[in-house]
N, C-alpha and C. Protein backbone atom coordinates (compact mmCIF):
# COMPACT_ATOMS: atom_id res chain seq x y z
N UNK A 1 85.43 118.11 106.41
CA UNK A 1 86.04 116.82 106.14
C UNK A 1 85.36 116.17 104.94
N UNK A 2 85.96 115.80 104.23
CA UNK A 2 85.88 114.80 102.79
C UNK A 2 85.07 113.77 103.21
N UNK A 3 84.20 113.43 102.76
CA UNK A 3 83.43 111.94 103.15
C UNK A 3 83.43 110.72 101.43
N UNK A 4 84.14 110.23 101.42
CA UNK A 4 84.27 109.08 100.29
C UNK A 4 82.72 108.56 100.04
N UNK A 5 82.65 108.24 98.54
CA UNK A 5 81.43 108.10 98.20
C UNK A 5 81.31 106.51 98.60
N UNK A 6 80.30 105.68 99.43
CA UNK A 6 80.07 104.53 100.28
C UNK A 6 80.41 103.31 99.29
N UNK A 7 79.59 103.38 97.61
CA UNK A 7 80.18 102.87 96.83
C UNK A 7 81.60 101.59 96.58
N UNK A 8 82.47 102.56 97.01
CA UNK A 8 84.19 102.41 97.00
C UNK A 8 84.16 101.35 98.12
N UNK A 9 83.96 101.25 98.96
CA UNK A 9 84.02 100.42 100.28
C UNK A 9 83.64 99.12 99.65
N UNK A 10 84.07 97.69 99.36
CA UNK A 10 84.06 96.72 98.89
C UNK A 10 84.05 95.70 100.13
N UNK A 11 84.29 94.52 100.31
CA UNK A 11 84.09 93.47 101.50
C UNK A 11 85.71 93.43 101.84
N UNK A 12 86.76 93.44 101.11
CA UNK A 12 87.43 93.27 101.47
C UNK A 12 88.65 94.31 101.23
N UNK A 13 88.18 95.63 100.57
CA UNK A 13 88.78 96.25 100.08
C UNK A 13 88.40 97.56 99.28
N UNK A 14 89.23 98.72 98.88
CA UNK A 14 88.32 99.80 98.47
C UNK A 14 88.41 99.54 97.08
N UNK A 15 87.98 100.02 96.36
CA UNK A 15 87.83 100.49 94.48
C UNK A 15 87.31 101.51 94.32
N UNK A 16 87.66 102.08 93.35
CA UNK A 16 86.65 103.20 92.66
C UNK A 16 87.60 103.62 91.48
N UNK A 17 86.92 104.56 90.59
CA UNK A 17 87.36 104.87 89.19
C UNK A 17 88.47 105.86 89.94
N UNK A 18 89.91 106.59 89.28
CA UNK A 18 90.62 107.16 89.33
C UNK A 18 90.28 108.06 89.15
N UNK A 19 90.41 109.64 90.02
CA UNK A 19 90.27 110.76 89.65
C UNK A 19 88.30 110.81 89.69
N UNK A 20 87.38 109.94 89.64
CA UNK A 20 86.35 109.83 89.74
C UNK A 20 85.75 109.85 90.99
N UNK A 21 85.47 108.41 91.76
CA UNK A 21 85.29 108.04 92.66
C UNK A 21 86.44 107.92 93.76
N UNK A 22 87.55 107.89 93.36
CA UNK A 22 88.60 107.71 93.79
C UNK A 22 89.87 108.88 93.95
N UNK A 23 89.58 109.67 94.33
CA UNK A 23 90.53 110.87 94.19
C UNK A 23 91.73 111.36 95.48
N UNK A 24 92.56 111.99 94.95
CA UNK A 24 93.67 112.44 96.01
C UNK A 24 92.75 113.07 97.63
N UNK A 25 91.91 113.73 97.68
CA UNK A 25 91.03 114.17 98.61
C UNK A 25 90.76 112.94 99.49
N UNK A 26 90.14 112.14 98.29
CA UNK A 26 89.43 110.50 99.09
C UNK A 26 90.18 110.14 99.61
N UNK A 27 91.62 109.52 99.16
CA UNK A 27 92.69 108.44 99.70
C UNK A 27 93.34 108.90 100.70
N UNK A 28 93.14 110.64 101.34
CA UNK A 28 93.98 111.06 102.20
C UNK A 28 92.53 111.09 103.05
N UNK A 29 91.81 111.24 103.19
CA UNK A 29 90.54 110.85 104.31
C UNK A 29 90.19 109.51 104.75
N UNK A 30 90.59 108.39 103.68
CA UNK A 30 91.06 107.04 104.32
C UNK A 30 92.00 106.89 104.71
N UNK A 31 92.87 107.66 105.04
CA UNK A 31 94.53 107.87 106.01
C UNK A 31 94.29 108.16 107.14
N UNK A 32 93.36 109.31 107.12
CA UNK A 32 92.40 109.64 108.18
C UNK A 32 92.41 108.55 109.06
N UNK A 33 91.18 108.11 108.38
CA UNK A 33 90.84 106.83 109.11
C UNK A 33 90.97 105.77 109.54
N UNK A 34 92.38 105.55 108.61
CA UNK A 34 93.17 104.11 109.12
C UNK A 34 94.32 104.81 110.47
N UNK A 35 94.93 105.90 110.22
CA UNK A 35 95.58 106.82 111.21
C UNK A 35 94.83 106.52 112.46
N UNK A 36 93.21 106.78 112.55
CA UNK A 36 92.36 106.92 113.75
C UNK A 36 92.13 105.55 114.41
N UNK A 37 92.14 104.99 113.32
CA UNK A 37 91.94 103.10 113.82
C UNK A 37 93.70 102.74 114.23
N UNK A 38 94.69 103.18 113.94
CA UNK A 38 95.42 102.93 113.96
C UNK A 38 96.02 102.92 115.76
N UNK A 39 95.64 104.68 116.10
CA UNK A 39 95.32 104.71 117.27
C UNK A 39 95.01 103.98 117.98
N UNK A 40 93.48 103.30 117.74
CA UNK A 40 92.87 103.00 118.68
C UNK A 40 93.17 101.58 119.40
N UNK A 41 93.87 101.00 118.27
CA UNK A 41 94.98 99.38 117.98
C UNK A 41 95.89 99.87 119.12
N UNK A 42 96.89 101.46 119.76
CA UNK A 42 97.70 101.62 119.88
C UNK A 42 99.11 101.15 119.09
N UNK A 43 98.45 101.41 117.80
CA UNK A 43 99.97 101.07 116.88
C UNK A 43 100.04 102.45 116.45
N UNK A 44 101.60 102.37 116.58
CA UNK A 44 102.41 103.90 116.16
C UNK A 44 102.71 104.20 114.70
N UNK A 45 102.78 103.15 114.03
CA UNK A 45 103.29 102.89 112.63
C UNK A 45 102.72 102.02 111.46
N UNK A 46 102.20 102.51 109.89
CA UNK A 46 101.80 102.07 109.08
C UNK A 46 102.42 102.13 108.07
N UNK A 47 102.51 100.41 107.19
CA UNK A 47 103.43 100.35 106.27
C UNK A 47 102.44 100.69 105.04
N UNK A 48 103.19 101.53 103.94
CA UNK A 48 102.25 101.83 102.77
C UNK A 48 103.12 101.33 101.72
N UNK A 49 102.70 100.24 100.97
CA UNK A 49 102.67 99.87 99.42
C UNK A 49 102.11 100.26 98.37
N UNK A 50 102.60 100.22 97.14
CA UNK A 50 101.38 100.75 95.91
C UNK A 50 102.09 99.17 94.74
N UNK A 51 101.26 99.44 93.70
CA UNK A 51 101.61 99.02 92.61
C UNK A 51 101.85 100.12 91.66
N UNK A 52 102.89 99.61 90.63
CA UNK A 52 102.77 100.56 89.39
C UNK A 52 102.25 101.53 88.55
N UNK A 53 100.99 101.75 88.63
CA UNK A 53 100.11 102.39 88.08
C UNK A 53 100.40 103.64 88.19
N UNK A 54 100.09 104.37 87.31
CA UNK A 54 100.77 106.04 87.19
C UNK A 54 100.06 107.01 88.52
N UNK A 55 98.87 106.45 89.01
CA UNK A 55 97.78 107.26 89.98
C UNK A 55 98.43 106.46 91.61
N UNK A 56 99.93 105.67 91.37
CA UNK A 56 100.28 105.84 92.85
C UNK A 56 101.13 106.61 93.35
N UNK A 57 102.13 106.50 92.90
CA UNK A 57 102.78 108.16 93.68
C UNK A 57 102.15 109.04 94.31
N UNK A 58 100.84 109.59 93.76
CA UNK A 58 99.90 110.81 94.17
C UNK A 58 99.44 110.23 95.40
N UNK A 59 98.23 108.75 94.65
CA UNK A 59 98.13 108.02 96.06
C UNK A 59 98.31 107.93 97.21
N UNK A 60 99.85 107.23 97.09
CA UNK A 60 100.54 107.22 98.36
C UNK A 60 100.80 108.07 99.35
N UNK A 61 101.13 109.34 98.70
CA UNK A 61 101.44 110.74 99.33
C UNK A 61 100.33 111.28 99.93
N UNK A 62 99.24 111.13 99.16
CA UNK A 62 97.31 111.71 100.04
C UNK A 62 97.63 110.46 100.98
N UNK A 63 97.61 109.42 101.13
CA UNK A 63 96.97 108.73 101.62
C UNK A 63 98.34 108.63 103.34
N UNK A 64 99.53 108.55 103.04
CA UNK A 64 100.31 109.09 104.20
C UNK A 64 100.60 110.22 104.68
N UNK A 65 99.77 111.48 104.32
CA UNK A 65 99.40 112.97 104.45
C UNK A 65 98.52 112.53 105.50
N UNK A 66 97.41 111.66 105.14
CA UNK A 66 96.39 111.15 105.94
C UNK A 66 96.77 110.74 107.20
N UNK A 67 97.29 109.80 106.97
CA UNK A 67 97.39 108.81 108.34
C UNK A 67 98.87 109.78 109.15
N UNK A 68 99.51 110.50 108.79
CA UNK A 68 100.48 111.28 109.46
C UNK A 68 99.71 112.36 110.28
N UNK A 69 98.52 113.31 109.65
CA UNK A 69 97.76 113.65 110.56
C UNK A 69 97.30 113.51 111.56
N UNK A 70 97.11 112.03 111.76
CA UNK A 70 96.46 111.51 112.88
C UNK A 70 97.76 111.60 113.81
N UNK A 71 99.21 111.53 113.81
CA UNK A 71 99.95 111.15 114.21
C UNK A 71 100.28 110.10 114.57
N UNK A 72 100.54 109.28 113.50
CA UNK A 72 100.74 107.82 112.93
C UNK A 72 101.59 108.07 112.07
N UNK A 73 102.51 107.25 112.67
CA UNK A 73 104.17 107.22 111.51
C UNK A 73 104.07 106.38 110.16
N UNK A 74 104.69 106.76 109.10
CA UNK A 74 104.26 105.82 107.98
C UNK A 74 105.40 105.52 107.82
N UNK A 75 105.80 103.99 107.10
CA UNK A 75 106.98 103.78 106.14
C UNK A 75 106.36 103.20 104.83
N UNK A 76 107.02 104.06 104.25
CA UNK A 76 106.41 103.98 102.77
C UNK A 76 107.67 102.54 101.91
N UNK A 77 107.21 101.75 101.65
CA UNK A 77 108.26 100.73 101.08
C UNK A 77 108.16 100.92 99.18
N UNK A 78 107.53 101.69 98.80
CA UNK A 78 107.11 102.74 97.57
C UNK A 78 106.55 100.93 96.67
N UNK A 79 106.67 101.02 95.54
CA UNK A 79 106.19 99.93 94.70
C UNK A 79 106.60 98.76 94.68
N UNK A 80 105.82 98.01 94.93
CA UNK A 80 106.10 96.43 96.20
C UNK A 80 104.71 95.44 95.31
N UNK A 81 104.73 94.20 95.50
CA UNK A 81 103.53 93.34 95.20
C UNK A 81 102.93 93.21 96.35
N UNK A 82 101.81 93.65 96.36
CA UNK A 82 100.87 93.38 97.76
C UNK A 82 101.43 92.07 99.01
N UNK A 83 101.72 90.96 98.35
CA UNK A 83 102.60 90.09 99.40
C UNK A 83 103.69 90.95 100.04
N UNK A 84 103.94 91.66 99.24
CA UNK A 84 105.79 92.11 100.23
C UNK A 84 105.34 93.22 101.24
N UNK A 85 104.43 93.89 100.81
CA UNK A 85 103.49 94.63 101.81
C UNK A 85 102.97 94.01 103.44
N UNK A 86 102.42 93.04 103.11
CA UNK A 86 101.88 92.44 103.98
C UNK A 86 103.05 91.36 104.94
N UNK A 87 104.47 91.24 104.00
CA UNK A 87 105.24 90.43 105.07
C UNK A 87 106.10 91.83 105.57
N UNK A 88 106.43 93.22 104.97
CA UNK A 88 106.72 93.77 106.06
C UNK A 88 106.06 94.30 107.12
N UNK A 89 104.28 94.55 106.85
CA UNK A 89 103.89 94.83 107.89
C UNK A 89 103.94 93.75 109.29
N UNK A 90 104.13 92.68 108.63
CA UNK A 90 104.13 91.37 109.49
C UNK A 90 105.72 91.93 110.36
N UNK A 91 106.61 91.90 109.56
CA UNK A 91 107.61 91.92 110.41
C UNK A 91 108.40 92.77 111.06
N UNK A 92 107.49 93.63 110.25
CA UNK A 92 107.62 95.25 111.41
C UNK A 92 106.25 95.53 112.15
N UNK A 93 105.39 94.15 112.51
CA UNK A 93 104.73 94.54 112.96
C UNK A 93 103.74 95.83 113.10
N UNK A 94 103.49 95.90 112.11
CA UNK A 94 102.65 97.53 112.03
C UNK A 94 101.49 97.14 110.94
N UNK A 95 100.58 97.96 110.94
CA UNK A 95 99.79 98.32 109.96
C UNK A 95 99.64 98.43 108.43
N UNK A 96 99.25 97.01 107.65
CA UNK A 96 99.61 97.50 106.00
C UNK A 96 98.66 98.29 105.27
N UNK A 97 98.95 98.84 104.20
CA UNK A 97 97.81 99.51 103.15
C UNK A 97 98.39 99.63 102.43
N UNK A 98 98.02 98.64 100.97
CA UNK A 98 98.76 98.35 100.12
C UNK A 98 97.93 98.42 99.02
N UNK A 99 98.36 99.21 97.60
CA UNK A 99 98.19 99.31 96.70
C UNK A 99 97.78 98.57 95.68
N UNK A 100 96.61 97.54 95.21
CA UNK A 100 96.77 96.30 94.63
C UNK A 100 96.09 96.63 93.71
N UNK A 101 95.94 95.58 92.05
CA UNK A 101 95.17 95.97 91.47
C UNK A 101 93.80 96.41 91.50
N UNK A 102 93.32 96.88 90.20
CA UNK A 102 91.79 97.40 90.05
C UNK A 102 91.44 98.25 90.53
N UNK A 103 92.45 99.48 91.05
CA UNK A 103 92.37 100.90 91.79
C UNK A 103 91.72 100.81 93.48
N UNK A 104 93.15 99.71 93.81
CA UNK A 104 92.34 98.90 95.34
C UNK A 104 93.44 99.75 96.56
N UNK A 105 92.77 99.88 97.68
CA UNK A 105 94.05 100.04 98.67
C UNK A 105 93.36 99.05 99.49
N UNK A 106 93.51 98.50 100.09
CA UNK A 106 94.09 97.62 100.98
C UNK A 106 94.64 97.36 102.11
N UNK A 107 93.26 98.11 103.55
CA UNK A 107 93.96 98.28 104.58
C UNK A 107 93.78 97.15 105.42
N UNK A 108 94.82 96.66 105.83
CA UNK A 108 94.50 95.31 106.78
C UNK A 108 94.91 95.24 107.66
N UNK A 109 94.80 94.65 109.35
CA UNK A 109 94.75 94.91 110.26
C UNK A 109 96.06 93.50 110.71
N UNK A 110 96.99 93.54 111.42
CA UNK A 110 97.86 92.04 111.70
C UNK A 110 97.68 91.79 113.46
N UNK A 111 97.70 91.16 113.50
CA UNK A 111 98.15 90.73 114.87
C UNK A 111 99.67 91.20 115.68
């Protein structure tokens, strides 16, 4: 298993350089892990957002490779502004991880 360099882990959010610190390997082992937390919530389903940036497509795909492993359903709402992320996870009730600037994902937990 891939272990992400500790670095990337921010207070409220991940970062790291593209392809550096931050790679297709990494973002699908934090799928992993939001998949496993996702579980443990007993939520079945995680909504995934990105922004524009040419390194989300790849992104997105490691990173719901990830959390599908766990057997955790994803809906991918593809390139969204982090708000629209977070009101469909709201209203589909599920799990967001959303793509935001500065090479961020953005997993957050809703009620």
């Amino acid at each position: 298993m891939h272990t992400p360099a500790p670095e990337i882990f921010k207070a409220y959010d991940i970062r790291g350089i593209v392809d550096t610190a931050l790679t297709t390997e990494t973002v699908r082992a934090i799928g992993q892990a939001l998949g496993s937390a996702a579980l443990v919530l007993n939520q079945k389903t995680i909504v995934i957002g990105r922004d524009g940036r040419l390194s989300g497509p790849g992104f997105a795909k490691a990173l719901a490779e990830g959390i599908i492993q766990t057997g955790i359903n994803v809906i991918d709402i593809g390139c969204v502004a982090t708000p629209l992320t977070y009101f469909a996870a709201y209203h589909l009730r599920r799990i967001p991880a959303s793509r935001s600037p500065a090479a961020t994902i953005r997993p957050t937990t809703t009620a």
